[in-house]
C-alpha atoms as a PDB file:
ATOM      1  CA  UNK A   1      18.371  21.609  75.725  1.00  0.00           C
ATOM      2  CA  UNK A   2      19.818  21.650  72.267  1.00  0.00           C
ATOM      3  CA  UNK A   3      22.720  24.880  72.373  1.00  0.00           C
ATOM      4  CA  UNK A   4      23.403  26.352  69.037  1.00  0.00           C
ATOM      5  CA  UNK A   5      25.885  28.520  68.236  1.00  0.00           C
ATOM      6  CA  UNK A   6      24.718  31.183  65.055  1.00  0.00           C
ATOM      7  CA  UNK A   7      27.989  33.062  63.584  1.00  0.00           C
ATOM      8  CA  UNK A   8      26.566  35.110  61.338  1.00  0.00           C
ATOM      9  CA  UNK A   9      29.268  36.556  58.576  1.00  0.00           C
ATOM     10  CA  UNK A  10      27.224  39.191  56.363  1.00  0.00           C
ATOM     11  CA  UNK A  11      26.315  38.930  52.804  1.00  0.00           C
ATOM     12  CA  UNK A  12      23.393  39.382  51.342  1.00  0.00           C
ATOM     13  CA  UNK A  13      21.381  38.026  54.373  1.00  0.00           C
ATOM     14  CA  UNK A  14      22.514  40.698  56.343  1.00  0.00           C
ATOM     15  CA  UNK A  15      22.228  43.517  53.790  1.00  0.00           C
ATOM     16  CA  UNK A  16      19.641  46.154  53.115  1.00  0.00           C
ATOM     17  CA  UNK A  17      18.362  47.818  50.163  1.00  0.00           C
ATOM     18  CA  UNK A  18      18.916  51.464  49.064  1.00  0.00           C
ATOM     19  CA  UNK A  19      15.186  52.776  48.775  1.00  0.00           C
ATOM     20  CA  UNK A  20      16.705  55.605  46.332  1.00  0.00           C
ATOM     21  CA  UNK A  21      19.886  54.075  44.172  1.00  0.00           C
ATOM     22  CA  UNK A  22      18.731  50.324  44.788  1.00  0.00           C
ATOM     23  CA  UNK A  23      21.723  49.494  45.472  1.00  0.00           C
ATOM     24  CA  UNK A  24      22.311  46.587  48.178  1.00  0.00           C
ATOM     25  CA  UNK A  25      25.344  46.939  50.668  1.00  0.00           C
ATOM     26  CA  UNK A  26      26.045  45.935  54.584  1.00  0.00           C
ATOM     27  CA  UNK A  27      24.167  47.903  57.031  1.00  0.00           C
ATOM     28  CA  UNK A  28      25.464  49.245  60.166  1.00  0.00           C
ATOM     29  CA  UNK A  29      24.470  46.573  62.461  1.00  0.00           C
ATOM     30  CA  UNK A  30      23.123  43.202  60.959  1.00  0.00           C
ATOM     31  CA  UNK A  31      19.150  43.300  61.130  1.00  0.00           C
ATOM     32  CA  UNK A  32      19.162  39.340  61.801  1.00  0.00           C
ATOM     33  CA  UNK A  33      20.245  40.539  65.529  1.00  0.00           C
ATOM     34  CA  UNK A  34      17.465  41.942  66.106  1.00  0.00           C
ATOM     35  CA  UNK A  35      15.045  40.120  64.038  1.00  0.00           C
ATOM     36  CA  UNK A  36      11.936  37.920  65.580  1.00  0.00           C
ATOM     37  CA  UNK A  37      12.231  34.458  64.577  1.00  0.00           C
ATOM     38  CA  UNK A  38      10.383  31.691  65.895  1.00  0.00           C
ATOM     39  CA  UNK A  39      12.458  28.823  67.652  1.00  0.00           C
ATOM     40  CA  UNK A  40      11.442  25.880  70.178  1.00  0.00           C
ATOM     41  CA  UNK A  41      11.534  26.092  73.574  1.00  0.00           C
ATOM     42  CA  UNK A  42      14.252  23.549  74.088  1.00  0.00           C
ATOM     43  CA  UNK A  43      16.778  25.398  71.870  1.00  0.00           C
ATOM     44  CA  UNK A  44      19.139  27.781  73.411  1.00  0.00           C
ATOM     45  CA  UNK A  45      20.847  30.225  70.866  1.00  0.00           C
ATOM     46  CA  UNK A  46      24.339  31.465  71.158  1.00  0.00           C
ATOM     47  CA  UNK A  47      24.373  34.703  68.427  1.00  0.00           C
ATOM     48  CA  UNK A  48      28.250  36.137  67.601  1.00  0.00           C
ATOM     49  CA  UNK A  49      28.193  38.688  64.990  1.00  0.00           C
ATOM     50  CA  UNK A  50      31.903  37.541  64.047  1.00  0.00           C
ATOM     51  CA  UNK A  51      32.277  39.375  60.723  1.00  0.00           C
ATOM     52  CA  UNK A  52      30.195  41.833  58.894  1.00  0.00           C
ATOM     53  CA  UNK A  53      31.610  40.902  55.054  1.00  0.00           C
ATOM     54  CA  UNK A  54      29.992  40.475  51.633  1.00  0.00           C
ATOM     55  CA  UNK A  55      30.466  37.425  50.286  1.00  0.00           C
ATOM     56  CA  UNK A  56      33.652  38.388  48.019  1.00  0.00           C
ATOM     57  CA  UNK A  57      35.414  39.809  50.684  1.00  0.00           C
ATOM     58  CA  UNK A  58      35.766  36.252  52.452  1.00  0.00           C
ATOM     59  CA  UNK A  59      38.982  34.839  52.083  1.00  0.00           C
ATOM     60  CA  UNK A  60      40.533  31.400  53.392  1.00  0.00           C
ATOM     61  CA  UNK A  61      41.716  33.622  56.676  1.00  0.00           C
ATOM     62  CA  UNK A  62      38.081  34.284  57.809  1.00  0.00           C
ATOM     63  CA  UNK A  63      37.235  30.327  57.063  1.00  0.00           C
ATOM     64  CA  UNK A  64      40.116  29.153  59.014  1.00  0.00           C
ATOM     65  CA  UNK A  65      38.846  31.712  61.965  1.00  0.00           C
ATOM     66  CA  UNK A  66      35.421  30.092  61.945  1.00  0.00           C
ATOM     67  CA  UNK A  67      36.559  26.900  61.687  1.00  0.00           C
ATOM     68  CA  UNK A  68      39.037  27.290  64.936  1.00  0.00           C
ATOM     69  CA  UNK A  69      35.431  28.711  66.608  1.00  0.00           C
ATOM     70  CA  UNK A  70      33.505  26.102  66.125  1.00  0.00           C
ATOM     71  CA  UNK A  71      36.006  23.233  67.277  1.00  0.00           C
ATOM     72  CA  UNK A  72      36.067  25.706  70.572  1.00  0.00           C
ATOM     73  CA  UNK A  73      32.458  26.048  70.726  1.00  0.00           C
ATOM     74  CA  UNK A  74      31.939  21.712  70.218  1.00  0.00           C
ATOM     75  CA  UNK A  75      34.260  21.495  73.434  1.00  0.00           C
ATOM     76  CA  UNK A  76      32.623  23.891  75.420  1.00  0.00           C
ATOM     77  CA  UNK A  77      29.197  21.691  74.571  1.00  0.00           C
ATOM     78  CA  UNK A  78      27.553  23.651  71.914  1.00  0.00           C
ATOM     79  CA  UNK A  79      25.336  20.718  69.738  1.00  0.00           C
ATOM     80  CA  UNK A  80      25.306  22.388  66.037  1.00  0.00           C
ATOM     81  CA  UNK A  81      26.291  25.288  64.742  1.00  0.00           C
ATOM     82  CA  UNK A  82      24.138  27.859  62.251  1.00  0.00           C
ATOM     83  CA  UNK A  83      26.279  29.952  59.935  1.00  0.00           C
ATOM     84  CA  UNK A  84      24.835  33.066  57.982  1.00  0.00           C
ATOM     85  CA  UNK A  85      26.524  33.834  54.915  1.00  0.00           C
ATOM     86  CA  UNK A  86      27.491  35.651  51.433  1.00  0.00           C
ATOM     87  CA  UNK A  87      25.850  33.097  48.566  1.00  0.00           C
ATOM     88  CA  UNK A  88      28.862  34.200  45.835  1.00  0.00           C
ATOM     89  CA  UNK A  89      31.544  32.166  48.310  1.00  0.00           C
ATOM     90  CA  UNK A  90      28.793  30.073  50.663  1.00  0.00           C
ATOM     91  CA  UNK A  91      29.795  27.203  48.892  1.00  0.00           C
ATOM     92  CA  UNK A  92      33.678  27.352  48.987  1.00  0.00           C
ATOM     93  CA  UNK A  93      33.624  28.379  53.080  1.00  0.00           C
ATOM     94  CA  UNK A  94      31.174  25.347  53.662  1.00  0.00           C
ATOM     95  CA  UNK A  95      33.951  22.666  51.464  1.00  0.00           C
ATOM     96  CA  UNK A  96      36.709  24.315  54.093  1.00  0.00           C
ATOM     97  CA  UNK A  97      34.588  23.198  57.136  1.00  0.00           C
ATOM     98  CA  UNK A  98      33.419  20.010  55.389  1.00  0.00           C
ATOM     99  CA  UNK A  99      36.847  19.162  54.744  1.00  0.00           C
ATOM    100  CA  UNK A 100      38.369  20.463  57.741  1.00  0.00           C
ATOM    101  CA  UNK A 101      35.982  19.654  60.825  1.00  0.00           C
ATOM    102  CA  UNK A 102      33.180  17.204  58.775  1.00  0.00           C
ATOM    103  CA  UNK A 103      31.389  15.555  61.202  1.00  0.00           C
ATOM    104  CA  UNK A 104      31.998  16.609  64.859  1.00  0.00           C
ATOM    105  CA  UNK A 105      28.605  18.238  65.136  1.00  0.00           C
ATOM    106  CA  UNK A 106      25.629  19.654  62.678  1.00  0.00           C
ATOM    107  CA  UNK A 107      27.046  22.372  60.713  1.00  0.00           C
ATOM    108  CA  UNK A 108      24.297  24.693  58.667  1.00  0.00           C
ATOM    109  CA  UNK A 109      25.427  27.350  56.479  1.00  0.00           C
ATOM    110  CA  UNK A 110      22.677  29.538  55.235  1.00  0.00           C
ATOM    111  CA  UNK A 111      22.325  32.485  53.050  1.00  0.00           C
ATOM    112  CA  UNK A 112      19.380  35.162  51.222  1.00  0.00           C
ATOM    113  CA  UNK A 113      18.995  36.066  47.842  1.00  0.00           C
ATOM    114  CA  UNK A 114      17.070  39.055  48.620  1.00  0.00           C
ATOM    115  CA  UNK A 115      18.178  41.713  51.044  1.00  0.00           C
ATOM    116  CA  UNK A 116      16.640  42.060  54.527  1.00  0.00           C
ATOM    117  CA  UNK A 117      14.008  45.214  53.489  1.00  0.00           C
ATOM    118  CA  UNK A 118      13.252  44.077  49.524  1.00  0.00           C
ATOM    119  CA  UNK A 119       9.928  42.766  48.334  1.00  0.00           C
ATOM    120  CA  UNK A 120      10.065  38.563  49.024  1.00  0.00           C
ATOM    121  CA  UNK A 121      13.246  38.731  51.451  1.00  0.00           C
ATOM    122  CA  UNK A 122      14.553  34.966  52.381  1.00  0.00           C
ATOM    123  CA  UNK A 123      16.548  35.545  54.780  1.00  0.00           C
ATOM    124  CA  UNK A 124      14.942  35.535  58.125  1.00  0.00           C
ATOM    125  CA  UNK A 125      12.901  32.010  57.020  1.00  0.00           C
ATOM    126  CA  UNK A 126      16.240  30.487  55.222  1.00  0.00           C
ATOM    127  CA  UNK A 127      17.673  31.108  58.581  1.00  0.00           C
ATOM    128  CA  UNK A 128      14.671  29.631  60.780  1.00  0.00           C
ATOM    129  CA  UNK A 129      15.283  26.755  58.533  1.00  0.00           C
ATOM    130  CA  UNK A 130      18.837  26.540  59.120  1.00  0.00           C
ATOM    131  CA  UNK A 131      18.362  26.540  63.055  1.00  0.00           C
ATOM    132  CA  UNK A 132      15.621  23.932  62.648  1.00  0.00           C
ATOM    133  CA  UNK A 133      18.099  21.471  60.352  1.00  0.00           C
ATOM    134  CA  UNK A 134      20.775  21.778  62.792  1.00  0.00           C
ATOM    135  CA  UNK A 135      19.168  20.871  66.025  1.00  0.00           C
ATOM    136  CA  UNK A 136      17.589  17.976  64.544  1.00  0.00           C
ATOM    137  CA  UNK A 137      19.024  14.295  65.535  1.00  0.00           C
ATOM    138  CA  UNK A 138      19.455  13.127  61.650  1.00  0.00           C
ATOM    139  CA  UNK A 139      21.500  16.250  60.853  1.00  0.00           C
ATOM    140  CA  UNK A 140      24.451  14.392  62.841  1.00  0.00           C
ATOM    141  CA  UNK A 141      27.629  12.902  61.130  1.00  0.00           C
ATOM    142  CA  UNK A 142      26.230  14.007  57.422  1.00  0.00           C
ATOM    143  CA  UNK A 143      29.310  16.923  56.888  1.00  0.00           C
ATOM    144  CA  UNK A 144      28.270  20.100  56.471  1.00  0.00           C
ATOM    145  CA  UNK A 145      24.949  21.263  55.133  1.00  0.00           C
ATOM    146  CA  UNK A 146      23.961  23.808  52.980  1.00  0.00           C
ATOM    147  CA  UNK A 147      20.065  24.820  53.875  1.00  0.00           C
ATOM    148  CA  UNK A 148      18.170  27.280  51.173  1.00  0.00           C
ATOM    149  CA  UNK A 149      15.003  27.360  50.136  1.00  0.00           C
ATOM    150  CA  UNK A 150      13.654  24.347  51.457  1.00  0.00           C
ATOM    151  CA  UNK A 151      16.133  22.059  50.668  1.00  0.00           C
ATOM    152  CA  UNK A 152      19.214  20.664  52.188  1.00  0.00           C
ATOM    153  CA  UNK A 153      22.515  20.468  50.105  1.00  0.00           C
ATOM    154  CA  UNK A 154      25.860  18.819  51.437  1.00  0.00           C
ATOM    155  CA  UNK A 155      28.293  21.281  51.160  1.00  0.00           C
ATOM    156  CA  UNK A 156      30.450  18.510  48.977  1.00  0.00           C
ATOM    157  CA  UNK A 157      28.574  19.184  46.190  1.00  0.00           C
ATOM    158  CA  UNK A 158      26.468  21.839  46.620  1.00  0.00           C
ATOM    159  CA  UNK A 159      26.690  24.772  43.929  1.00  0.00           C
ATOM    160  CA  UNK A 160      25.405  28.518  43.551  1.00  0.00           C
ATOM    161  CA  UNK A 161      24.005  27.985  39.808  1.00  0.00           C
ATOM    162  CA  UNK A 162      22.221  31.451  39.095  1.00  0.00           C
ATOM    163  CA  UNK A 163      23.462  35.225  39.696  1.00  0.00           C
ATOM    164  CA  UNK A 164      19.671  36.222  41.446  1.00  0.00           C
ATOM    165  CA  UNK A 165      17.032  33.402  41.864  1.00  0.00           C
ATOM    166  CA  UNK A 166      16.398  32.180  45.071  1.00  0.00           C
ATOM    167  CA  UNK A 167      16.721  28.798  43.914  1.00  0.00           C
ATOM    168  CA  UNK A 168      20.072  29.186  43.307  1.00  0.00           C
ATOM    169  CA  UNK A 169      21.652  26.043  45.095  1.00  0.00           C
ATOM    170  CA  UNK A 170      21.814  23.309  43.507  1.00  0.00           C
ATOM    171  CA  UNK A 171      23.937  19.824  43.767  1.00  0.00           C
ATOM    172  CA  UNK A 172      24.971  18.577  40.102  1.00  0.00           C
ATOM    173  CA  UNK A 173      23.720  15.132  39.235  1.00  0.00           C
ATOM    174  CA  UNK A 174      22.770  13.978  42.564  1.00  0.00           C
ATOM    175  CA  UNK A 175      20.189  16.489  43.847  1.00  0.00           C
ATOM    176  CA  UNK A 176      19.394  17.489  47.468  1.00  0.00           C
ATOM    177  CA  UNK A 177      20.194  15.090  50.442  1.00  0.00           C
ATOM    178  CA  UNK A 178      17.089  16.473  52.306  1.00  0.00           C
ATOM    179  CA  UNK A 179      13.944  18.469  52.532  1.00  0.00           C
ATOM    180  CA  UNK A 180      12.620  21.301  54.982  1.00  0.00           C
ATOM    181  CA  UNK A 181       8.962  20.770  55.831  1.00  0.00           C
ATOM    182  CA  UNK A 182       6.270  22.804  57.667  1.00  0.00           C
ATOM    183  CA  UNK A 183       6.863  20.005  60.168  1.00  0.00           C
ATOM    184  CA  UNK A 184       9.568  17.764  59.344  1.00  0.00           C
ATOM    185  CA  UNK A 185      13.157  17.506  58.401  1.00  0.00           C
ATOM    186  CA  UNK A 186      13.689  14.709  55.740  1.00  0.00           C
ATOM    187  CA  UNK A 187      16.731  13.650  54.811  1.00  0.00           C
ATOM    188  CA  UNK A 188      16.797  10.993  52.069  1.00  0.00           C
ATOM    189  CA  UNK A 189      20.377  10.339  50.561  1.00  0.00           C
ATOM    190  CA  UNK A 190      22.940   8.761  52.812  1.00  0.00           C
ATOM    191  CA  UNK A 191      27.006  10.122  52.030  1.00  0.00           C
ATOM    192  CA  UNK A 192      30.272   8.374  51.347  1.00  0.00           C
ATOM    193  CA  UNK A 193      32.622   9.026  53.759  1.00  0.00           C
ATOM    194  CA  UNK A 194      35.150  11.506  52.945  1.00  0.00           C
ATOM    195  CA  UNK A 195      38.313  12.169  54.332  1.00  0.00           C
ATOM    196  CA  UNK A 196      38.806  15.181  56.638  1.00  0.00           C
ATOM    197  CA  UNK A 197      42.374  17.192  57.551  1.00  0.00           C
ATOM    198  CA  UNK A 198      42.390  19.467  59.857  1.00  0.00           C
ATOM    199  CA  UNK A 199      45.240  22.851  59.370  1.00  0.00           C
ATOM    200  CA  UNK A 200      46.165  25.544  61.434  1.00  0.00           C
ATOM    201  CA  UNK A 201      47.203  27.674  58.187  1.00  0.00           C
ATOM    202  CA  UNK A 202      45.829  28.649  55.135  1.00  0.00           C
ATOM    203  CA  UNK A 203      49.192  30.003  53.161  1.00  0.00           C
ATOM    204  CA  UNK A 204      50.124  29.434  49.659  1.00  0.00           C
ATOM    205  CA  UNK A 205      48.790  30.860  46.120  1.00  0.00           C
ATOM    206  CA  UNK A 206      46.793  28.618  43.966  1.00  0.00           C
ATOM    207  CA  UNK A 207      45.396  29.960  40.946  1.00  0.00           C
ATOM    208  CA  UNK A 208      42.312  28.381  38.460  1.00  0.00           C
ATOM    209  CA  UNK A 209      43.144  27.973  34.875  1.00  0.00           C
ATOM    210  CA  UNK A 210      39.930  27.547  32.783  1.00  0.00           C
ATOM    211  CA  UNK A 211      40.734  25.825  29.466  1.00  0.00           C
ATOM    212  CA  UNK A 212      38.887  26.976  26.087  1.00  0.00           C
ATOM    213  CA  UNK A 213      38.998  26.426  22.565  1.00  0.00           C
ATOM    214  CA  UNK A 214      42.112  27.265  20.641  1.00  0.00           C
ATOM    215  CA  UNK A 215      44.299  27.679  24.168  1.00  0.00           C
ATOM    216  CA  UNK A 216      48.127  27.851  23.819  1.00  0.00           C
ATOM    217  CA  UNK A 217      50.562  27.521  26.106  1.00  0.00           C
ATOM    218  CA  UNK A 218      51.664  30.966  27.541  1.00  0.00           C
ATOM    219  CA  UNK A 219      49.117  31.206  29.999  1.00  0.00           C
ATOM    220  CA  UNK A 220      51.142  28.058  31.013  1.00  0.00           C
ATOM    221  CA  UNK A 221      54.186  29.362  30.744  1.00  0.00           C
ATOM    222  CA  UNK A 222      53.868  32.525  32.912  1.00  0.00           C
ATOM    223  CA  UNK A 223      52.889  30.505  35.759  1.00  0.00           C
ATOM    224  CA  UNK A 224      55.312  27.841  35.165  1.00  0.00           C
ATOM    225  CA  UNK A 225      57.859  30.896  36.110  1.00  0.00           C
ATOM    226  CA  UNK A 226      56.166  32.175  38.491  1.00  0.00           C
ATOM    227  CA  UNK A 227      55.928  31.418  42.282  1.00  0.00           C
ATOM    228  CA  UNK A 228      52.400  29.273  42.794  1.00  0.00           C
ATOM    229  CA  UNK A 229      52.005  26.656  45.002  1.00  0.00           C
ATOM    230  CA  UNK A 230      49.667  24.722  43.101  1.00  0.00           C
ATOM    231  CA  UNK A 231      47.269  25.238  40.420  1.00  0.00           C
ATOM    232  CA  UNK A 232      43.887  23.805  39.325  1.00  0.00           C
ATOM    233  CA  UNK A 233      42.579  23.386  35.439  1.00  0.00           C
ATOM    234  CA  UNK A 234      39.076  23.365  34.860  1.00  0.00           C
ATOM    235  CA  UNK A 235      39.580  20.987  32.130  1.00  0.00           C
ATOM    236  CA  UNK A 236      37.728  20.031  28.946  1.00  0.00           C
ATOM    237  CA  UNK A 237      35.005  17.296  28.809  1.00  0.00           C
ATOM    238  CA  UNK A 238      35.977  14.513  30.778  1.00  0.00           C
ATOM    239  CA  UNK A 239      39.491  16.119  31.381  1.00  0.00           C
ATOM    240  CA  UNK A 240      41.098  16.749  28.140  1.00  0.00           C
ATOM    241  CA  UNK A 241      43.189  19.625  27.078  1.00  0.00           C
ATOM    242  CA  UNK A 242      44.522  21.497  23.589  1.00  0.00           C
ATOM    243  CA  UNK A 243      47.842  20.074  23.107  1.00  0.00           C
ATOM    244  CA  UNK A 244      49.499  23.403  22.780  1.00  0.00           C
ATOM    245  CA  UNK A 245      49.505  23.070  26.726  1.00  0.00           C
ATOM    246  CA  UNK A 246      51.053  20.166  27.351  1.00  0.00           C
ATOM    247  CA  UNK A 247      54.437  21.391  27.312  1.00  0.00           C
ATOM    248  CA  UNK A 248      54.838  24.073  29.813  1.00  0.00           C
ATOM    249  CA  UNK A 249      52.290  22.100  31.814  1.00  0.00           C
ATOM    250  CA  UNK A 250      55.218  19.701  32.024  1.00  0.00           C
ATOM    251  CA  UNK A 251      57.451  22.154  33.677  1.00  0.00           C
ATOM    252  CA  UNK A 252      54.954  22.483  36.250  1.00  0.00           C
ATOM    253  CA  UNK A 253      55.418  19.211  37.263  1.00  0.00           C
ATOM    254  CA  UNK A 254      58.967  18.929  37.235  1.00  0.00           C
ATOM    255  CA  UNK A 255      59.059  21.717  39.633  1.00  0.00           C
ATOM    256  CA  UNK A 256      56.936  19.422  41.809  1.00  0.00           C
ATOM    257  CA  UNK A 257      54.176  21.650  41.515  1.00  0.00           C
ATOM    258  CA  UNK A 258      50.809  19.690  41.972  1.00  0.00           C
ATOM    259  CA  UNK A 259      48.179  20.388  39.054  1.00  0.00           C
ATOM    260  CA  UNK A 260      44.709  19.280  40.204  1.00  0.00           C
ATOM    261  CA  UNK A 261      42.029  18.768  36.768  1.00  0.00           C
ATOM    262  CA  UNK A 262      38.312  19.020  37.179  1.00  0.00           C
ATOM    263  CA  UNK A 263      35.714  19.384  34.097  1.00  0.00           C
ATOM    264  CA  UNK A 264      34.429  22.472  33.286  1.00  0.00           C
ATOM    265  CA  UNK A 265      31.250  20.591  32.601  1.00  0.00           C
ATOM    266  CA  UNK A 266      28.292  21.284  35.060  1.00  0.00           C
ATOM    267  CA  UNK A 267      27.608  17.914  35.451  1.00  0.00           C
ATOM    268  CA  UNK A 268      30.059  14.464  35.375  1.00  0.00           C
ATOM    269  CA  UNK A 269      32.987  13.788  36.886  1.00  0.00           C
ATOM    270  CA  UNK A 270      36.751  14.394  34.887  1.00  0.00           C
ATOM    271  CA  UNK A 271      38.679  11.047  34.581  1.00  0.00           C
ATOM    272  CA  UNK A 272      41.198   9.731  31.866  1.00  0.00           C
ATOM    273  CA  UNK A 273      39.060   8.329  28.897  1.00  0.00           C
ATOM    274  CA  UNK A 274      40.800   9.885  25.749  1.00  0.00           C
ATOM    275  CA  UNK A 275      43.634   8.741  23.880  1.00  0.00           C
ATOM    276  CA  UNK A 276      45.276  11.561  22.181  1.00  0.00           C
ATOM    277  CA  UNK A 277      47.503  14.509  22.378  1.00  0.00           C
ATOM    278  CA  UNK A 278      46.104  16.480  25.558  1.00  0.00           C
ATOM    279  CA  UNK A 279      43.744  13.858  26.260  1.00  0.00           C
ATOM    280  CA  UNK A 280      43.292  12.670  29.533  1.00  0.00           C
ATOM    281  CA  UNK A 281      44.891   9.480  29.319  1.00  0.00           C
ATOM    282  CA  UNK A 282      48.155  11.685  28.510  1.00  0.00           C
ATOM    283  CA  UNK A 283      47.609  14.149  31.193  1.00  0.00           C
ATOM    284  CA  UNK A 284      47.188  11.099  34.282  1.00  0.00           C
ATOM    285  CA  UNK A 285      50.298   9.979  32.940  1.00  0.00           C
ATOM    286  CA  UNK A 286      52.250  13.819  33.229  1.00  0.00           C
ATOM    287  CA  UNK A 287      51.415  13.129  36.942  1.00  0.00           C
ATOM    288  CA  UNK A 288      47.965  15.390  36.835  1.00  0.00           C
ATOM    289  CA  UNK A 289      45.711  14.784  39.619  1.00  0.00           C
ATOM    290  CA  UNK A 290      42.175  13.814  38.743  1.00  0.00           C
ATOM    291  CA  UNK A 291      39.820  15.438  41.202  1.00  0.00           C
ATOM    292  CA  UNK A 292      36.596  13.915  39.822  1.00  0.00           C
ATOM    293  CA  UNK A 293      33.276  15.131  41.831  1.00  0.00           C
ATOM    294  CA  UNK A 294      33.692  18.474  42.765  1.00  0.00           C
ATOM    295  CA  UNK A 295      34.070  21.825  40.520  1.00  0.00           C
ATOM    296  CA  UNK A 296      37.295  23.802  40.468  1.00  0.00           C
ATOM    297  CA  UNK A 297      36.996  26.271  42.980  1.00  0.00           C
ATOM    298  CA  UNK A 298      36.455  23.443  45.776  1.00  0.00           C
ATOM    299  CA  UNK A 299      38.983  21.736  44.314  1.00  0.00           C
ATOM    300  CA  UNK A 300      41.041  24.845  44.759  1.00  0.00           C
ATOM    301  CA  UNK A 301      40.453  24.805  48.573  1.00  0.00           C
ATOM    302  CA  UNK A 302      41.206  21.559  49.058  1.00  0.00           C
ATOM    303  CA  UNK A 303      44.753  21.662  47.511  1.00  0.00           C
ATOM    304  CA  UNK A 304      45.350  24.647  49.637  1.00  0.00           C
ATOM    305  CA  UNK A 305      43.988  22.260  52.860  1.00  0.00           C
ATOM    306  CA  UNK A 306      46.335  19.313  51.783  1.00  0.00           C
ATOM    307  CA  UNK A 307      49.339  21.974  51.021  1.00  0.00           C
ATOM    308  CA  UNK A 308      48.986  23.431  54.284  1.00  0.00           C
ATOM    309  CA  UNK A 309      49.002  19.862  56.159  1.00  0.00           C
ATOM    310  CA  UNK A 310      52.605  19.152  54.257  1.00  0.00           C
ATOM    311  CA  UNK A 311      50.977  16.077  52.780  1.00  0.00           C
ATOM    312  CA  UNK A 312      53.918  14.551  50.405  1.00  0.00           C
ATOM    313  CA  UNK A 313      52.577  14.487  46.452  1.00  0.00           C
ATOM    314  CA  UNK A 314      51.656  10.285  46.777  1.00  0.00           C
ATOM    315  CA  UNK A 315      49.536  11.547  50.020  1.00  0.00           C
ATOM    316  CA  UNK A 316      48.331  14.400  48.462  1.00  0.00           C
ATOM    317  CA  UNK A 317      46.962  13.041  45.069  1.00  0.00           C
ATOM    318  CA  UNK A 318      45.377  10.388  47.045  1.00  0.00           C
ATOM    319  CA  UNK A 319      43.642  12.977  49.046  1.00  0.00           C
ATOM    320  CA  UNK A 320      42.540  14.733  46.209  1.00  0.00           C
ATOM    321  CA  UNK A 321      41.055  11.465  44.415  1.00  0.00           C
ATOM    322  CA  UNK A 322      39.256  10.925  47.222  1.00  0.00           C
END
């Protein structure tokens, strides 16, 4: 008997539809509790309404809450665990318990694009999928997986790429890892191992800084002064910046405050290729950590995971290479 343990969150999945404004917002009670869905025989379903939050409203405090559940629920002999959730933040929760807990059991995260009562709702069969991916053998030691419309996404890479279509997930450059079929679960990309910290806090502030034509420095400056914890760039191109920046960037790193750079770019990795003022062969030099396959706001959560495990800077920038 294959015991899975669905925490369902809110969002979207678990929103209805205002038949009058049209406006979509969380109902009472979440109409996935009650809703029919079709399951084998040899699964046994252990449902927790934990939180009841759109997506926006999640913050690294409700991750670190589901995380400690699920490393309670793999002891007491749950096999995988389904997770319903917001799509606007899906993909940052699912890099927490990737990075966090990674492989200990199948973890599914699922969302809807479409509220539970509107015309071509997802929901209830994005979440029969979900179930279906994590109580199947191959879902084992792959990290967390994201599981929308018929495909399977590791949450490593996985991105939410358009405000409304229900093909909204997407992984940059590399594609799905598996598909969901009327009868099979295929899986057909294989993942590098990753490291994996686990943290009993999530404290700290750590802003994004997206860079732009014609920046300066003062954005710079203010948080040079002020009391961050770390801070993440989504860089230009392969990881190049205005020189304008450079300098209060530099105070920043005296203060032994770590600056993680991604590309703004939607596909690529960042890494230092340029040789010029604010290029990035200037900026690896400053001591700016080159976090080169994932986008900004994943890099974001994993400085805050590494902060909150008092990693020293060497340990940390490894990490974050990684």
């Amino acid at each position: 008997m294959k015991r899975i343990l669905v925490l369902h969150t809110g969002g979207t999945i678990a929103m209805k539809e205002d038949s009058l404004t049209g406006g979509v917002s969380p109902d009472v009670s979440n109409p996935l509790m009650d809703a029919p869905i079709h399951i084998d025989e040899d699964v046994e379903l252990i449902v927790e309404d934990i939180f009841n939050l759109p997506s926006p409203h999640m913050t690294p405090t409700e991750m670190l809450q589901l995380k400690e559940r699920i490393q309670l629920a793999h002891i007491s002999g749950v096999t995988g665990v389904v997770i319903t959730h917001g799509t606007d933040t899906l993909e940052e929760t699912a890099f927490f318990l990737d990075t966090t807990i990674g492989s200990q059991l199948p973890i599914v995260i699922t969302g809807a694009m479409r509220s539970s009562n509107e015309i071509g709702s997802d929901g209830l069969y994005n979440f029969e999928s979900a179930i279906r991916v994590a109580k199947c053998p191959e879902a084992s030691n792959k990290g967390v997986l994201v599981v929308m419309n018929d495909e399977i996404h590791s949450a490593r890479y996985v991105t939410k790429t358009h405000t409304t279509n229900i093909a909204t997930f997407r992984t940059p450059t590399l594609g799905p890892i598996g598909l969901v079929t009327k009868h099979r679960i295929l899986f057909m990309q294989e993942l590098l191992n990753s490291q994996q910290i686990d943290v009993d806090r999530v404290d700290g502030l750590f802003p994004i800084m997206k860079a732009y034509a014609g920046m300066t420095g003062e954005l710079f400056e203010a948080l040079a002064d002020s009391q961050i914890d770390g801070l993440v760039i989504e860089a230009l191109g392969a990881g190049n910046l205005p020189p304008q920046t450079i300098e209060p960037l530099k105070k920043l790193i005296d203060r032994q405050i770590p600056v993680v750079l991604v590309s703004r770019c939607f596909n690529g990795i960042a890494e230092p290729v340029y040789d010029y003022p604010g290029g990035g062969i200037e900026l690896q030099q400053l001591g700016i950590i080159f976090c080169n396959s994932i986008n900004s706001q994943k890099a974001r959560i994993k400085l805050l995971i590494a902060k909150n495990r008092g990693l020293t800077l060497p340990e940390l920038s490894a990490f974050m290479e990684n």
